[in-house]
Protein backbone atom coordinates (compact mmCIF):
# COMPACT_ATOMS: atom_id res chain seq x y z
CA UNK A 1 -17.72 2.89 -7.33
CA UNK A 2 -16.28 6.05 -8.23
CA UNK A 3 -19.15 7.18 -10.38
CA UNK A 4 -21.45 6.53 -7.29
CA UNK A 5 -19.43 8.41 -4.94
CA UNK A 6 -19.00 11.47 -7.54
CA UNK A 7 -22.78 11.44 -8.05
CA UNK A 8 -23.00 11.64 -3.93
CA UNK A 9 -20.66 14.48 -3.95
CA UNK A 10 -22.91 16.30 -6.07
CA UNK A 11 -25.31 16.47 -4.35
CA UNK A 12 -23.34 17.26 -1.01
CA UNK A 13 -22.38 20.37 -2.67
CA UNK A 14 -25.63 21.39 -3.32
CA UNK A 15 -26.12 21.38 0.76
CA UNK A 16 -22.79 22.94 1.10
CA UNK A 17 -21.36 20.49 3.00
CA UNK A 18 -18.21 20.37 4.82
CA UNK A 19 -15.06 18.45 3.96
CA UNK A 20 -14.99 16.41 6.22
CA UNK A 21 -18.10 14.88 5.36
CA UNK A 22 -16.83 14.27 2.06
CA UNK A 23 -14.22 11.92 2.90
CA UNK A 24 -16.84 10.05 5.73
CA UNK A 25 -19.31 9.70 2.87
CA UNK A 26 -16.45 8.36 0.41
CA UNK A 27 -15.45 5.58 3.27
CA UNK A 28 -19.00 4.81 3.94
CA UNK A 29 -19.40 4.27 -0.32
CA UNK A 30 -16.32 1.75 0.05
CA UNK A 31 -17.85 -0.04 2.59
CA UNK A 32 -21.34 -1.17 1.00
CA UNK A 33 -19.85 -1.42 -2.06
CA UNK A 34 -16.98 -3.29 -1.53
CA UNK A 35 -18.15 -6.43 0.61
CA UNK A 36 -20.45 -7.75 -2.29
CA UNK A 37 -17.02 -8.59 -4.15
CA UNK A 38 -14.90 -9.96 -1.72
CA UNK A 39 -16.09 -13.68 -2.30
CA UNK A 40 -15.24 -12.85 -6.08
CA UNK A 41 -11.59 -11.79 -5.27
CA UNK A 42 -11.17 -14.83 -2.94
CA UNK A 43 -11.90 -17.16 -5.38
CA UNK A 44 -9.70 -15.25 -8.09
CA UNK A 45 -6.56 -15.23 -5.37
CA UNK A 46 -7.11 -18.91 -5.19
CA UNK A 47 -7.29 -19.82 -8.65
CA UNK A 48 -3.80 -17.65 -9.66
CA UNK A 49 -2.59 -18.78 -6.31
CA UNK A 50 -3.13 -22.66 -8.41
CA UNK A 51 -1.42 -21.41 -11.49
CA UNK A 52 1.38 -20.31 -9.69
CA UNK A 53 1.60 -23.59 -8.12
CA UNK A 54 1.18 -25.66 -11.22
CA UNK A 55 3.95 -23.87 -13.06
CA UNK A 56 6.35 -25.62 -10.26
CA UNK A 57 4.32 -28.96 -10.83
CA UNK A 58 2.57 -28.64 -7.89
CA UNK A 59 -0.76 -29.60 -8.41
CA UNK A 60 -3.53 -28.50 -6.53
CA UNK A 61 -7.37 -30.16 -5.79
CA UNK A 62 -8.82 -28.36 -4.03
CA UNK A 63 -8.48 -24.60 -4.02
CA UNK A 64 -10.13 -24.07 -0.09
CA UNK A 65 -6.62 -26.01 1.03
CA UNK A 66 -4.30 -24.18 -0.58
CA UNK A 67 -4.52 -21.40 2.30
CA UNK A 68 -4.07 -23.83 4.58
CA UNK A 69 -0.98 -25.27 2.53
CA UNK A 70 1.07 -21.47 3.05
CA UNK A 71 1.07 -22.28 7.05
CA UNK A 72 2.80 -25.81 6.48
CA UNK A 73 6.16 -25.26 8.22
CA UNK A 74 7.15 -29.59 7.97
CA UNK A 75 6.28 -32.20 5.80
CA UNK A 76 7.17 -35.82 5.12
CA UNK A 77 5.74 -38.69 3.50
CA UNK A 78 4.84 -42.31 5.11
CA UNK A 79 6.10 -45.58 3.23
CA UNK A 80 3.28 -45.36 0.19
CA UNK A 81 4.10 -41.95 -0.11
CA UNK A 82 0.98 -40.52 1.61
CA UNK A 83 1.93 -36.71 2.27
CA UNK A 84 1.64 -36.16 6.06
CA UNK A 85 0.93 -32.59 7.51
């Protein structure tokens, strides 16, 4: 990311462009770079968030719940020990 944005400050230069256009164009990088990614670091959260877990023996099945699992305020479990949200 940063070699793109130095590469587009180049060439701003060349136009002499003001400063403030520097930091719009270094947002406006972020932006279309950034978004591609974000499913990556979701699914990288999850899987450390699983780790974390499973040192406390908690064990985990399915990552997409575990979100969910961080708004659970009560819990209890029914006579064959089903876990009831």
């Amino acid at each position: 990311m940063l070699i793109v944005f130095l590469i587009r400050i180049e060439k701003m230069m060349d136009f002499n462009s003001p400063v403030a256009l520097y930091w719009y164009r270094l947002f406006d990088t972020i932006t279309w770079i950034i978004p591609p990614f974000l499913p990556i670091f979701e699914s990288l959260s999850l899987t450390f968030s699983l780790m974390r877990l499973r040192l406390k023996n908690i064990m985990g099945v399915e990552p997409q719940k575990t979100l969910l699992a961080g708004k659970v305020t009560h819990m209890c479990f029914d006579k064959v020990n089903y876990f009831i949200i």
